[in-house]
C-alpha atoms as a PDB file:
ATOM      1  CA  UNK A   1     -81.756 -63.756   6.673  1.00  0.00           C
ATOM      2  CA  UNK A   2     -79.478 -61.797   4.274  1.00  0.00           C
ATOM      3  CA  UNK A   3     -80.153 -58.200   3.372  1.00  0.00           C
ATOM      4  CA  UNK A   4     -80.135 -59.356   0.250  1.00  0.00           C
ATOM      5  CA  UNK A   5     -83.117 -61.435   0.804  1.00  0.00           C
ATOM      6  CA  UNK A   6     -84.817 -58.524   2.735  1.00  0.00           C
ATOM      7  CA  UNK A   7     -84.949 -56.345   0.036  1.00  0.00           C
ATOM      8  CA  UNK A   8     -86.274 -59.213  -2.564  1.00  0.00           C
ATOM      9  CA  UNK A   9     -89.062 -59.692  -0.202  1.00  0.00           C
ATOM     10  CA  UNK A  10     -89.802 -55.992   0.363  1.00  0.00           C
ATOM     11  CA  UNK A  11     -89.648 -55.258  -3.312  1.00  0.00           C
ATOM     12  CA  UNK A  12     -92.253 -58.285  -3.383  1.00  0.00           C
ATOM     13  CA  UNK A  13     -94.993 -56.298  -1.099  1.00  0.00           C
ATOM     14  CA  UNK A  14     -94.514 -53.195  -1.963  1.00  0.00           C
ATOM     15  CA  UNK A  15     -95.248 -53.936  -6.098  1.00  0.00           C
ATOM     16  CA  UNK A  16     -97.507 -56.866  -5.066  1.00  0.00           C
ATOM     17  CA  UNK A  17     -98.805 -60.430  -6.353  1.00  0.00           C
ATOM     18  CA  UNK A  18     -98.955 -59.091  -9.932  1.00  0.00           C
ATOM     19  CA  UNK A  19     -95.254 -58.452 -10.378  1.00  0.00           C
ATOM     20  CA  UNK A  20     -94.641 -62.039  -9.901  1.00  0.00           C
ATOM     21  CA  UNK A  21     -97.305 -62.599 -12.368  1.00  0.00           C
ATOM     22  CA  UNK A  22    -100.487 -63.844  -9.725  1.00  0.00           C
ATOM     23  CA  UNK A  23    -102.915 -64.526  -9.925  1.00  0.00           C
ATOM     24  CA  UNK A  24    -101.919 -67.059 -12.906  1.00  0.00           C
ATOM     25  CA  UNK A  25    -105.680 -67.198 -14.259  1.00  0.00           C
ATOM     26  CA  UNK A  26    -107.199 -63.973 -13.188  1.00  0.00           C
ATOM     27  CA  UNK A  27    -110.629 -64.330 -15.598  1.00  0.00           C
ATOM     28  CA  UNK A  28    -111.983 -67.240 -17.220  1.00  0.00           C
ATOM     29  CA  UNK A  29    -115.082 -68.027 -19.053  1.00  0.00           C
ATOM     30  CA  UNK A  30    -116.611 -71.132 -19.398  1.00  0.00           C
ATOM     31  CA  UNK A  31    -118.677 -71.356 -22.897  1.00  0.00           C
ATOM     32  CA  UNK A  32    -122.660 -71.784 -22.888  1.00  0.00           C
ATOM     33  CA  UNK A  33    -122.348 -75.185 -24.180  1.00  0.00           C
ATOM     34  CA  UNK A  34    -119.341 -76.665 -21.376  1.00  0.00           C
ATOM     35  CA  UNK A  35    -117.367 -77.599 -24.200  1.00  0.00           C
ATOM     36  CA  UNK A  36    -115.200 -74.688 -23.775  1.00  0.00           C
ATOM     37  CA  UNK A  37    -112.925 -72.517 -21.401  1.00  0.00           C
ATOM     38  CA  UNK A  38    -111.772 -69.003 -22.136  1.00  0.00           C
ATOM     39  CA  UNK A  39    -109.234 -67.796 -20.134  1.00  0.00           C
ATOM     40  CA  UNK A  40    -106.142 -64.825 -19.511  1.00  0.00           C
ATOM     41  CA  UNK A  41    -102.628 -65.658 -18.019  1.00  0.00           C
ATOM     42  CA  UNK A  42    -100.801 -63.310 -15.991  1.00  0.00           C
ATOM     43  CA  UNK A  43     -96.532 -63.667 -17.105  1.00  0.00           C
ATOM     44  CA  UNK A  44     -94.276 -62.616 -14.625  1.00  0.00           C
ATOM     45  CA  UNK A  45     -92.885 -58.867 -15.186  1.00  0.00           C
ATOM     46  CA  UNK A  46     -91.384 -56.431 -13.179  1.00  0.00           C
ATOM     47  CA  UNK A  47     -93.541 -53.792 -15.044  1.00  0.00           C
ATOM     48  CA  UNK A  48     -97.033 -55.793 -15.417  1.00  0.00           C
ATOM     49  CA  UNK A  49     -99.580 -56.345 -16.900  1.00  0.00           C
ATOM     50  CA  UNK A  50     -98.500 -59.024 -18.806  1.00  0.00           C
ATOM     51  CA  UNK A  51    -100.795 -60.956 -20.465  1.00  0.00           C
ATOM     52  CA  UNK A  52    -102.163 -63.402 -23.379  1.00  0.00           C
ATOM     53  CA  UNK A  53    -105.494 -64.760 -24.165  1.00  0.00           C
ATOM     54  CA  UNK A  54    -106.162 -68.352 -24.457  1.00  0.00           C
ATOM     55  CA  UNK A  55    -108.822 -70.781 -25.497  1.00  0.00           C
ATOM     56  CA  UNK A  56    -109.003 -74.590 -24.021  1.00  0.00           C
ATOM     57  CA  UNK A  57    -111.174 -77.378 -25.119  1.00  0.00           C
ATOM     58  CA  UNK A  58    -113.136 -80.493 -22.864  1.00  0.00           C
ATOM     59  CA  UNK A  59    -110.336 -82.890 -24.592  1.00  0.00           C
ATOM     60  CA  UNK A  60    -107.453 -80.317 -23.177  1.00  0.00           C
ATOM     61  CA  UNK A  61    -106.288 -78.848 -26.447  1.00  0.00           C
ATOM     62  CA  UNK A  62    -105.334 -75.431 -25.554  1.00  0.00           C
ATOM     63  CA  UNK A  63    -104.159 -72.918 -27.393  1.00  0.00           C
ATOM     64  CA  UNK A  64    -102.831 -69.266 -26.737  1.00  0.00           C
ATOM     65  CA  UNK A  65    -104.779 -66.812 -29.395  1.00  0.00           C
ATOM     66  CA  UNK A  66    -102.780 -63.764 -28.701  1.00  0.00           C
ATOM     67  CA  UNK A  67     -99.976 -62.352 -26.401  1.00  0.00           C
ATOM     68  CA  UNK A  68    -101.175 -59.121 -25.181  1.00  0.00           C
ATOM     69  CA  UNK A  69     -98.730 -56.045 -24.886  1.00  0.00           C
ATOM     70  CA  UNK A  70     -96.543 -55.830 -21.921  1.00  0.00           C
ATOM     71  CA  UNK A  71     -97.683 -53.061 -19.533  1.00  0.00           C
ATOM     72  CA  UNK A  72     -99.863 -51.411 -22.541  1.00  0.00           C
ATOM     73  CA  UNK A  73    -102.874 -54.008 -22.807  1.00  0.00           C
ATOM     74  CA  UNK A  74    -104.955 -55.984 -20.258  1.00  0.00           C
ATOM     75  CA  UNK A  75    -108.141 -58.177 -20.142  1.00  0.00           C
ATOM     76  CA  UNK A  76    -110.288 -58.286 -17.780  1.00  0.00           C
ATOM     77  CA  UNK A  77    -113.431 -59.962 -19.113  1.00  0.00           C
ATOM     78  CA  UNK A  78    -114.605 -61.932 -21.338  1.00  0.00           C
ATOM     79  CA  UNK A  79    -117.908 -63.079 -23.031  1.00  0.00           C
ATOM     80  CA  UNK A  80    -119.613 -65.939 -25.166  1.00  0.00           C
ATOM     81  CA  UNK A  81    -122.316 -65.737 -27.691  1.00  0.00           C
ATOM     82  CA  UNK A  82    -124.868 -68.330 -26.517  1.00  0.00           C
ATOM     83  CA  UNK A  83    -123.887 -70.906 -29.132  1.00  0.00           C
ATOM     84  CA  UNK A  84    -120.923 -70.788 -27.936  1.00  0.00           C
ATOM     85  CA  UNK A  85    -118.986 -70.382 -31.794  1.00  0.00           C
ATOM     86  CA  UNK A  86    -117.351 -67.315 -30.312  1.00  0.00           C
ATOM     87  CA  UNK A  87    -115.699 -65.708 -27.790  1.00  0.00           C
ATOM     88  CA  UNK A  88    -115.076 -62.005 -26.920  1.00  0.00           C
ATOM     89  CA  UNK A  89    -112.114 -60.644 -24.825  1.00  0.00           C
ATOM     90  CA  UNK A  90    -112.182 -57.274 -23.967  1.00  0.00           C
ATOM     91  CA  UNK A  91    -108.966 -55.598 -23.631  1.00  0.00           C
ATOM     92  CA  UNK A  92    -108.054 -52.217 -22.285  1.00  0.00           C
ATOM     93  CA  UNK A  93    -111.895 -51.843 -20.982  1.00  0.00           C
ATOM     94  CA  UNK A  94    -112.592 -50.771 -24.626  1.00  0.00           C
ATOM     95  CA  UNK A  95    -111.460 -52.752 -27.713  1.00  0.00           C
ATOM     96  CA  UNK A  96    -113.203 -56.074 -28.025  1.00  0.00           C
ATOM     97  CA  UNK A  97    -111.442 -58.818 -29.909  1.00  0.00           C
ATOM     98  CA  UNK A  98    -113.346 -61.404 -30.854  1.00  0.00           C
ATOM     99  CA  UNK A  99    -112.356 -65.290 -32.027  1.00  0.00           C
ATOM    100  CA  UNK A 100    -113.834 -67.680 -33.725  1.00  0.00           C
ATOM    101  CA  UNK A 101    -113.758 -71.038 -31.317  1.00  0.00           C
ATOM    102  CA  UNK A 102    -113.822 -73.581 -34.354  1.00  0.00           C
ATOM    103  CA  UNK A 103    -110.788 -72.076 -36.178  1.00  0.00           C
ATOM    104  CA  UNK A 104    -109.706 -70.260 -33.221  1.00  0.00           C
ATOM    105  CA  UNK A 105    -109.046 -67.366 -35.402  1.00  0.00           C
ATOM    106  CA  UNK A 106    -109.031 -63.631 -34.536  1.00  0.00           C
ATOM    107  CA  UNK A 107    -112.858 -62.333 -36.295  1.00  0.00           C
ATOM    108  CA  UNK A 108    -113.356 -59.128 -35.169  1.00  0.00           C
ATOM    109  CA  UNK A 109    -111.205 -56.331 -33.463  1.00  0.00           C
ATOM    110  CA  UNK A 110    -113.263 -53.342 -32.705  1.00  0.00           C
ATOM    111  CA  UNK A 111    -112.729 -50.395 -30.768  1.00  0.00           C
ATOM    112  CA  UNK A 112    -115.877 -49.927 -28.722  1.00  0.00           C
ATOM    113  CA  UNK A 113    -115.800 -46.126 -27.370  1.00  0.00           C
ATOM    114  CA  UNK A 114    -115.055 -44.568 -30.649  1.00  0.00           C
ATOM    115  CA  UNK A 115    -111.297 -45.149 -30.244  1.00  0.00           C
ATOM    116  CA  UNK A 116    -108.865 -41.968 -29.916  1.00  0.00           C
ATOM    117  CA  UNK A 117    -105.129 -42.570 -29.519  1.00  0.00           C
ATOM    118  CA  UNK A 118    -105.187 -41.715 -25.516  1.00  0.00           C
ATOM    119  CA  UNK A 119    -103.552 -43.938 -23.536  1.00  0.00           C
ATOM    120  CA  UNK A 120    -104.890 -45.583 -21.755  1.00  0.00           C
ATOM    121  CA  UNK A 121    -108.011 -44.641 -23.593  1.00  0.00           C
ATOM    122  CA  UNK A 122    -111.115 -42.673 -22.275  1.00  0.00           C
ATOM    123  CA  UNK A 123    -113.824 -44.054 -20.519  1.00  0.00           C
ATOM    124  CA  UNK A 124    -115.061 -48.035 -20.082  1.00  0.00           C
ATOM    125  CA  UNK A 125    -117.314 -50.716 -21.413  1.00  0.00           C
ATOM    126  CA  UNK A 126    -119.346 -51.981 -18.919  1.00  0.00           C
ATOM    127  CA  UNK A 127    -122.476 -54.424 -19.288  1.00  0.00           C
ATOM    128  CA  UNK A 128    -121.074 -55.929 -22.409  1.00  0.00           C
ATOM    129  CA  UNK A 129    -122.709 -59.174 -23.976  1.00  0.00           C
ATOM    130  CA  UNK A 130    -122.925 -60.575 -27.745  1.00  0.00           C
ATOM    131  CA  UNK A 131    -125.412 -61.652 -30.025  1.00  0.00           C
ATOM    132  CA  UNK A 132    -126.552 -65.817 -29.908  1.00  0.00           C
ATOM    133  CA  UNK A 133    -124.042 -65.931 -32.850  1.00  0.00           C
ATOM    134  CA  UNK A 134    -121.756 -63.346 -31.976  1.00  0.00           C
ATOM    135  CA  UNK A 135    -122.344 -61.199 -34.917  1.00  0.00           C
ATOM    136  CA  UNK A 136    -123.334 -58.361 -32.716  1.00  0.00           C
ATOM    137  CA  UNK A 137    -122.325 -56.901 -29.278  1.00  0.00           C
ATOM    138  CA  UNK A 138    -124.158 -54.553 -26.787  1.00  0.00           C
ATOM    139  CA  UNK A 139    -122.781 -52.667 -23.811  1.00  0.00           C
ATOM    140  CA  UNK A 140    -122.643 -49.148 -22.017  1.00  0.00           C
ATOM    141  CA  UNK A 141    -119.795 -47.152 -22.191  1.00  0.00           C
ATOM    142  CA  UNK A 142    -118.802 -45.142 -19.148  1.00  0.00           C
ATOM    143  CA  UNK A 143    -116.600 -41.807 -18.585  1.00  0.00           C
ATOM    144  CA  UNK A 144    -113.712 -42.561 -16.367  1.00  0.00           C
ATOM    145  CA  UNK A 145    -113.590 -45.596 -14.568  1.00  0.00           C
ATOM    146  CA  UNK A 146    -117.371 -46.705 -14.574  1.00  0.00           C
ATOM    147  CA  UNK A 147    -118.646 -44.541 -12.579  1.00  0.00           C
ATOM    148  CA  UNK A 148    -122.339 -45.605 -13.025  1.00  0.00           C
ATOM    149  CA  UNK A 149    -123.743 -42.196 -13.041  1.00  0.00           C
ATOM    150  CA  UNK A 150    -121.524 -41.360 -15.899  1.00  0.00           C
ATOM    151  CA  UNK A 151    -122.802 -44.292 -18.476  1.00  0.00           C
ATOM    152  CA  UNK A 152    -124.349 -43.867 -21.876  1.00  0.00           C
ATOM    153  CA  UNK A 153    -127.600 -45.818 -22.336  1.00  0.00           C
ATOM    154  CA  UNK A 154    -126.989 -48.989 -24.370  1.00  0.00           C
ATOM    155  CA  UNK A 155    -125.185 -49.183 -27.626  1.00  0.00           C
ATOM    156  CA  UNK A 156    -125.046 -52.144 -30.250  1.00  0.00           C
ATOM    157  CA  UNK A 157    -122.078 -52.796 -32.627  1.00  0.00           C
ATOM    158  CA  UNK A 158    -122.574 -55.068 -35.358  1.00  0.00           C
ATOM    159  CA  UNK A 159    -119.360 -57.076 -35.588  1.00  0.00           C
ATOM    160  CA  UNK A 160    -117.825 -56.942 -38.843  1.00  0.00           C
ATOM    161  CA  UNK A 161    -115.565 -60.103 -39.941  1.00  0.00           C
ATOM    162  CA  UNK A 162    -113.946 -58.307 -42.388  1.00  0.00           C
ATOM    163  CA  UNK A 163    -112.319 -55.825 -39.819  1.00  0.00           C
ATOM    164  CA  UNK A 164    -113.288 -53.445 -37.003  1.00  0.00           C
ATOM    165  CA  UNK A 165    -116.530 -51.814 -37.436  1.00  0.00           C
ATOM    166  CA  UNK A 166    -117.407 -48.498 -38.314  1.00  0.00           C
ATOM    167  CA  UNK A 167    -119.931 -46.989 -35.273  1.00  0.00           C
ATOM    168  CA  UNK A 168    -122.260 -47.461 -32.694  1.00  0.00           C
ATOM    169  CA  UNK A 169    -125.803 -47.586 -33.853  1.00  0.00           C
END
């Protein structure tokens, strides 16, 4: 084995699967109703994450809603409103972005912990879920990375089409 070939392997391990952009399909979400899957792919990039968002159909239409930034967004869940017309992705742990499965058109974008320009930003969503029709989303927000002890009792957002909304009520 070359040296060459050493070091490509080391460099492998030591920045792990994710580099090499695995696992492909780290979260999916099938919808309420079957018809649907709701999924993120990992790209490869030797500075990850490096994701998009996509939405896939029974027939195998599938379509990528949104290329996330490189190394400055994630996703790491995502949720259905029981009819199943739309889907939430939330990236960061804090902004949901939700889409409209018929259209497959961004609806909402809404900053869920009051959004400040810290990077990455402060605190986490945890226990998030939407409305039947998606209109509406509930969900705890957390200081720091979750830590149950540190979470706010629940909040509801009501989802604005026209653009992000303005508070938590």
């Amino acid at each position: 084995m070359s040296i060459r070939s050493i070091v490509v392997i080391s460099v492998v391990i030591a920045s792990g699967c994710t580099t090499l952009g695995l696992p492909r399909t780290p979260v999916s979400a099938e919808s309420p109703n079957r018809r649907f899957v709701a999924f993120v792919r990992n790209h490869p990039n030797i500075d990850p994450p490096d994701q998009s968002i996509w939405l896939t159909d029974r027939s195998g239409d599938t379509m990528m809603l949104r290329r996330l930034g490189g190394d400055t967004e994630w996703c790491r869940h995502v949720v259905w409103s029981a009819d199943s017309s739309t889907v939430g992705f939330l990236i960061m742990d804090t902004k949901l972005e939700t889409y409209d499965v018929a259209t497959r058109r961004l609806r909402t974008s809404t900053w869920l912990n009051g959004h400040s320009d810290d990077y990455p930003p402060g605190g986490t969503v945890i226990d998030l879920t939407l409305s039947p029709d998606g209109s509406m989303a509930s969900f705890k927000t957390c200081a720091g990375d979750a830590a149950r002890g540190s979470c706010s009792d629940e909040h509801h957002v009501v989802l604005s089409v026209a653009g992000a909304s303005n508070g938590l009520e």
